[in-house]
PDB file of N, CA and C in Angstrom:
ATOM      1  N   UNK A   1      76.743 118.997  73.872  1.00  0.00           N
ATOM      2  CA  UNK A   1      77.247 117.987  72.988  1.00  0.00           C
ATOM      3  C   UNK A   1      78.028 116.897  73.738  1.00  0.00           C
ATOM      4  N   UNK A   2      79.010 117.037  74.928  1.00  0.00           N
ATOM      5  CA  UNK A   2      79.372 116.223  76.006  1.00  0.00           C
ATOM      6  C   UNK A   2      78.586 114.986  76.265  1.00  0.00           C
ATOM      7  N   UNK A   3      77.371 115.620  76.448  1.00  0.00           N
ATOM      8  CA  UNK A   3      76.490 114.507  76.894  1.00  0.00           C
ATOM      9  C   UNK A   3      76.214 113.092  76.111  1.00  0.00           C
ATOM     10  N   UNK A   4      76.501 113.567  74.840  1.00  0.00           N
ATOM     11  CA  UNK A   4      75.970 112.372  74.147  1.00  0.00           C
ATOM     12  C   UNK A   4      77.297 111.586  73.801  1.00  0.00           C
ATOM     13  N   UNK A   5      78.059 111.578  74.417  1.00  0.00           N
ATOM     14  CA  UNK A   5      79.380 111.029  74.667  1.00  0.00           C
ATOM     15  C   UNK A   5      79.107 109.674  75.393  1.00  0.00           C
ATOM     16  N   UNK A   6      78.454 110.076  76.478  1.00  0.00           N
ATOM     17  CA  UNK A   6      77.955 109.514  77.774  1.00  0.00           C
ATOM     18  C   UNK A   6      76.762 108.187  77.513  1.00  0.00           C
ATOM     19  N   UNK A   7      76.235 109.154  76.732  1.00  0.00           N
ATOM     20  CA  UNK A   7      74.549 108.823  76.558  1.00  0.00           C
ATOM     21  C   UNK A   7      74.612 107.041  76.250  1.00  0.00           C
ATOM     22  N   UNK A   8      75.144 106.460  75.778  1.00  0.00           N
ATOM     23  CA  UNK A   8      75.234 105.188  75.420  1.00  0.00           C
ATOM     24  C   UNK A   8      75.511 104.270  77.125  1.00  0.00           C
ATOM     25  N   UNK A   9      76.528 104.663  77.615  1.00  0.00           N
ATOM     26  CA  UNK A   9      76.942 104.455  78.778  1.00  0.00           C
ATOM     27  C   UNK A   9      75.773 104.270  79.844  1.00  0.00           C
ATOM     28  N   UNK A  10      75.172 105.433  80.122  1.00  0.00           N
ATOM     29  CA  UNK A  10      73.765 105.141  80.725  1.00  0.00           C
ATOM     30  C   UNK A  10      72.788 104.880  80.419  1.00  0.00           C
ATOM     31  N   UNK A  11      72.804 104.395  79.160  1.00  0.00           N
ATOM     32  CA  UNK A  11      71.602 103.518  78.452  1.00  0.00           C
ATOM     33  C   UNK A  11      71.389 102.167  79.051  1.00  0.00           C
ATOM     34  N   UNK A  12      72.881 101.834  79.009  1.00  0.00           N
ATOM     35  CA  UNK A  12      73.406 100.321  79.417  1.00  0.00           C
ATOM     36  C   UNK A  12      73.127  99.971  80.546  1.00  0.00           C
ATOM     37  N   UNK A  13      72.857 101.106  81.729  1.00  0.00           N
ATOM     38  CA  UNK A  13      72.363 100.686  82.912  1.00  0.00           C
ATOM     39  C   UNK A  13      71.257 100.995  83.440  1.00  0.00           C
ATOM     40  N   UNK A  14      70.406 102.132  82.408  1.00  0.00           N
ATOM     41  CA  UNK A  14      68.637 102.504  82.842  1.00  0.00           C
ATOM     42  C   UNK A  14      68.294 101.512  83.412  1.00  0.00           C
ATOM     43  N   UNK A  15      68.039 100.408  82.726  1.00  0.00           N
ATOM     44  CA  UNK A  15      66.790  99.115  83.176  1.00  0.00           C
ATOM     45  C   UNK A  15      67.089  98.012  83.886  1.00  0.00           C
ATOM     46  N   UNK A  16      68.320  98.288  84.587  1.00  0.00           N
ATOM     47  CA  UNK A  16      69.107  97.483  85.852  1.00  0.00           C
ATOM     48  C   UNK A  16      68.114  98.229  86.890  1.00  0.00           C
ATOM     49  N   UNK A  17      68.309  97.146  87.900  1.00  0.00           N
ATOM     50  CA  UNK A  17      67.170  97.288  89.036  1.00  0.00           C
ATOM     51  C   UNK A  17      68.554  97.028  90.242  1.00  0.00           C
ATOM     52  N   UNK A  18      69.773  97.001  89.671  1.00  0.00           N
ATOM     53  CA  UNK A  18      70.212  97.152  90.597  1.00  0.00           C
ATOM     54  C   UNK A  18      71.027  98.651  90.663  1.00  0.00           C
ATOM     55  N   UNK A  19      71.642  99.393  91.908  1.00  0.00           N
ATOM     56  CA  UNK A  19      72.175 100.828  91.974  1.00  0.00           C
ATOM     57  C   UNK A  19      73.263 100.926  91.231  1.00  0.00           C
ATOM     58  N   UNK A  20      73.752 101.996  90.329  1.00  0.00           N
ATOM     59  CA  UNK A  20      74.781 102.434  89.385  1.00  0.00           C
ATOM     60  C   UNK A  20      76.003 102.528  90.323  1.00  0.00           C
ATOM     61  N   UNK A  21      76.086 102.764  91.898  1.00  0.00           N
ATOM     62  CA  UNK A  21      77.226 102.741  92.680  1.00  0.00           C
ATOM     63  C   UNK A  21      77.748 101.103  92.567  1.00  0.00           C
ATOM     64  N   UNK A  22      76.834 100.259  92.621  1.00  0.00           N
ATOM     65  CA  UNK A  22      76.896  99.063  92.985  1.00  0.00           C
ATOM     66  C   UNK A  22      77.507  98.274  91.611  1.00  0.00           C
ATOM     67  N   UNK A  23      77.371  98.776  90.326  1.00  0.00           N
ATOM     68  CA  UNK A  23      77.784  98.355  88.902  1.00  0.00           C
ATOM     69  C   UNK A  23      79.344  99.115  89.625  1.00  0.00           C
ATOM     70  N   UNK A  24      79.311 100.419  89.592  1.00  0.00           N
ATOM     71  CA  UNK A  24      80.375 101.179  89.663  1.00  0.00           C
ATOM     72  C   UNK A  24      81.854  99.922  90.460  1.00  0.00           C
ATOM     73  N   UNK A  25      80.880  99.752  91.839  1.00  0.00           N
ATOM     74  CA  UNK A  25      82.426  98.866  92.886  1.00  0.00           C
ATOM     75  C   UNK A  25      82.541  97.805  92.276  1.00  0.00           C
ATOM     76  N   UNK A  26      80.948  96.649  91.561  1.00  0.00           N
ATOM     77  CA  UNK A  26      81.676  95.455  91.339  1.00  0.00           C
ATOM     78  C   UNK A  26      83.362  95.821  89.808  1.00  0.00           C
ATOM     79  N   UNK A  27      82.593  97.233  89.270  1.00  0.00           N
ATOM     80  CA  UNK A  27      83.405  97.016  87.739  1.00  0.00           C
ATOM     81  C   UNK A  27      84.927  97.332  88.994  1.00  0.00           C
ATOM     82  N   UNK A  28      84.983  98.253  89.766  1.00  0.00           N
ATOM     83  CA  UNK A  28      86.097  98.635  90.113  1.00  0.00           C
ATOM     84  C   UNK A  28      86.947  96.926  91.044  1.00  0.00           C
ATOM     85  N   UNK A  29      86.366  96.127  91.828  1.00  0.00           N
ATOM     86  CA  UNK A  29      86.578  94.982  92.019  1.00  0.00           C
ATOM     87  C   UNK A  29      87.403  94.524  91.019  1.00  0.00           C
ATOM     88  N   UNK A  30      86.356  94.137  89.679  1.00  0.00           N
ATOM     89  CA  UNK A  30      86.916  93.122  88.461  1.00  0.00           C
ATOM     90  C   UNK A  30      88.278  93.806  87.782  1.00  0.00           C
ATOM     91  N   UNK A  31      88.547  95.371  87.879  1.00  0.00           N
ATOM     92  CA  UNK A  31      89.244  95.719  87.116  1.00  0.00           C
ATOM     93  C   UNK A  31      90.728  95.517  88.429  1.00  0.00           C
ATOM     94  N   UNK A  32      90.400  95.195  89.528  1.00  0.00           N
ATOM     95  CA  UNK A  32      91.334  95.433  90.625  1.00  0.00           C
ATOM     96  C   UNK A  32      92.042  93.837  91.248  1.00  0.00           C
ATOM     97  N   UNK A  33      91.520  93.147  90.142  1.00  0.00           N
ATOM     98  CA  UNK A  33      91.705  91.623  91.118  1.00  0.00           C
ATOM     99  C   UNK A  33      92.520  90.750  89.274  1.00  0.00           C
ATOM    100  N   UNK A  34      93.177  90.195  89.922  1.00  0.00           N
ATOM    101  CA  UNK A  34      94.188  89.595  88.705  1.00  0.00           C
ATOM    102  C   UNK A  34      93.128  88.633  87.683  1.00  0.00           C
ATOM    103  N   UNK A  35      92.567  87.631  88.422  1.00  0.00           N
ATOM    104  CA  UNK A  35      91.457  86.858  87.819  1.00  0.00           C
ATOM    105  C   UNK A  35      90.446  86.859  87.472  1.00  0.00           C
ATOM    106  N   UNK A  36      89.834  88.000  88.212  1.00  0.00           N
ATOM    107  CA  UNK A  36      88.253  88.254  88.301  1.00  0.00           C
ATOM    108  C   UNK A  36      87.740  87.885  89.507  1.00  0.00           C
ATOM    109  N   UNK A  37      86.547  87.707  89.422  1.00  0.00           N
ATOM    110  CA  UNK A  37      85.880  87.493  90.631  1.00  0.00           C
ATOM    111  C   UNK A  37      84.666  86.567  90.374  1.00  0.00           C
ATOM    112  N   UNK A  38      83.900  85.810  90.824  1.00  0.00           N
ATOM    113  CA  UNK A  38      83.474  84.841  90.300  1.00  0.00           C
ATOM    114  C   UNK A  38      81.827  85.543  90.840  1.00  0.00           C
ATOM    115  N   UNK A  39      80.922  85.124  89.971  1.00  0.00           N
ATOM    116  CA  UNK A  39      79.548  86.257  90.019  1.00  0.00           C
ATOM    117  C   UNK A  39      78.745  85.127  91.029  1.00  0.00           C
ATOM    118  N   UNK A  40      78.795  84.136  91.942  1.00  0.00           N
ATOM    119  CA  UNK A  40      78.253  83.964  92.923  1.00  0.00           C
ATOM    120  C   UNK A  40      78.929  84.891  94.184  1.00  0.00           C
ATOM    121  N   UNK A  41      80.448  85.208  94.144  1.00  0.00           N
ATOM    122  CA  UNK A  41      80.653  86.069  94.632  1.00  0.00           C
ATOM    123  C   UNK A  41      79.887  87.864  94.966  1.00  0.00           C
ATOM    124  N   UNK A  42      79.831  88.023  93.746  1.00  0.00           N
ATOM    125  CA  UNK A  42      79.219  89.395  93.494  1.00  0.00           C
ATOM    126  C   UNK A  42      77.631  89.590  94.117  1.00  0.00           C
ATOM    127  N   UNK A  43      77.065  88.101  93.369  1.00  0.00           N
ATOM    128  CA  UNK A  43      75.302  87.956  94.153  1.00  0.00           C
ATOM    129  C   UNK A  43      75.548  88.178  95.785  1.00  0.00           C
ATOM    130  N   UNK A  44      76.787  87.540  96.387  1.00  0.00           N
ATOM    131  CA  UNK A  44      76.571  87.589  97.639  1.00  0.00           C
ATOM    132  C   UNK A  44      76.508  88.473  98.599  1.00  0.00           C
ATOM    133  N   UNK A  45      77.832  89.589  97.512  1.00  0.00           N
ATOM    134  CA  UNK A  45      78.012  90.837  98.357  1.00  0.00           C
ATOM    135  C   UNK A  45      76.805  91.729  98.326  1.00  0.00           C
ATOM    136  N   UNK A  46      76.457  91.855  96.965  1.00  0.00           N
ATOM    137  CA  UNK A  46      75.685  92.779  96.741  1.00  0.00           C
ATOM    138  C   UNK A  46      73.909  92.096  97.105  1.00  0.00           C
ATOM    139  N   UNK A  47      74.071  91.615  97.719  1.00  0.00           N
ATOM    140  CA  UNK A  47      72.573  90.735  97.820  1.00  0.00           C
ATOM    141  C   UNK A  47      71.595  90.654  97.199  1.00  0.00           C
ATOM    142  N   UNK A  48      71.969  90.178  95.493  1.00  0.00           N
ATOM    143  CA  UNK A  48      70.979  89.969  94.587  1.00  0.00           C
ATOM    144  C   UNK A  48      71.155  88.335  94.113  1.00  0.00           C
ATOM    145  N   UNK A  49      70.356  88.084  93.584  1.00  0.00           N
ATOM    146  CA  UNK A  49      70.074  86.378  93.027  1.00  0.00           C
ATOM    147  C   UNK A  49      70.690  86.672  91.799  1.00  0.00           C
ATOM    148  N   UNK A  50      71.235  85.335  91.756  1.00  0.00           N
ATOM    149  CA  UNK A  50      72.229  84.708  90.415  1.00  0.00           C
ATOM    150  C   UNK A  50      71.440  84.070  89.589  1.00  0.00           C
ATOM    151  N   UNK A  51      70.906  85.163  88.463  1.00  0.00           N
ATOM    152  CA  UNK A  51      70.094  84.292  87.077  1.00  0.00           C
ATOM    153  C   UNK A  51      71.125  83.661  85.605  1.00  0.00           C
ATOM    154  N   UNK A  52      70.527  82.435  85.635  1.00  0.00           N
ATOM    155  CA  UNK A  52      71.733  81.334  84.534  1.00  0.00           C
ATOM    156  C   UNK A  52      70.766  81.510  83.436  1.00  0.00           C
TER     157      UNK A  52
END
């Protein structure tokens, strides 16, 4: 029954093509920095393209 606690949570990231570690540091980043972080930032670290 635990699981379906969860279950919504990893719904949200099945059909990301990018790695769940990589959601994991940017969320831990945004939650760690007063302003945020600006998502050309994030494309850069994580070396994915910035779609508008």
């Amino acid at each position: 029954m635990a699981l379906r606690i969860y279950d919504p949570f990893f719904k949200l990231f099945s059909r990301s093509q990018t790695p769940l570690i990589s959601w994991f540091y940017i969320i831990f980043r945004w939650i760690n920095t007063k302003h945020g972080i600006p998502s050309t930032d994030v494309a850069k670290e994580l070396g994915v393209t910035l779609k508008i």
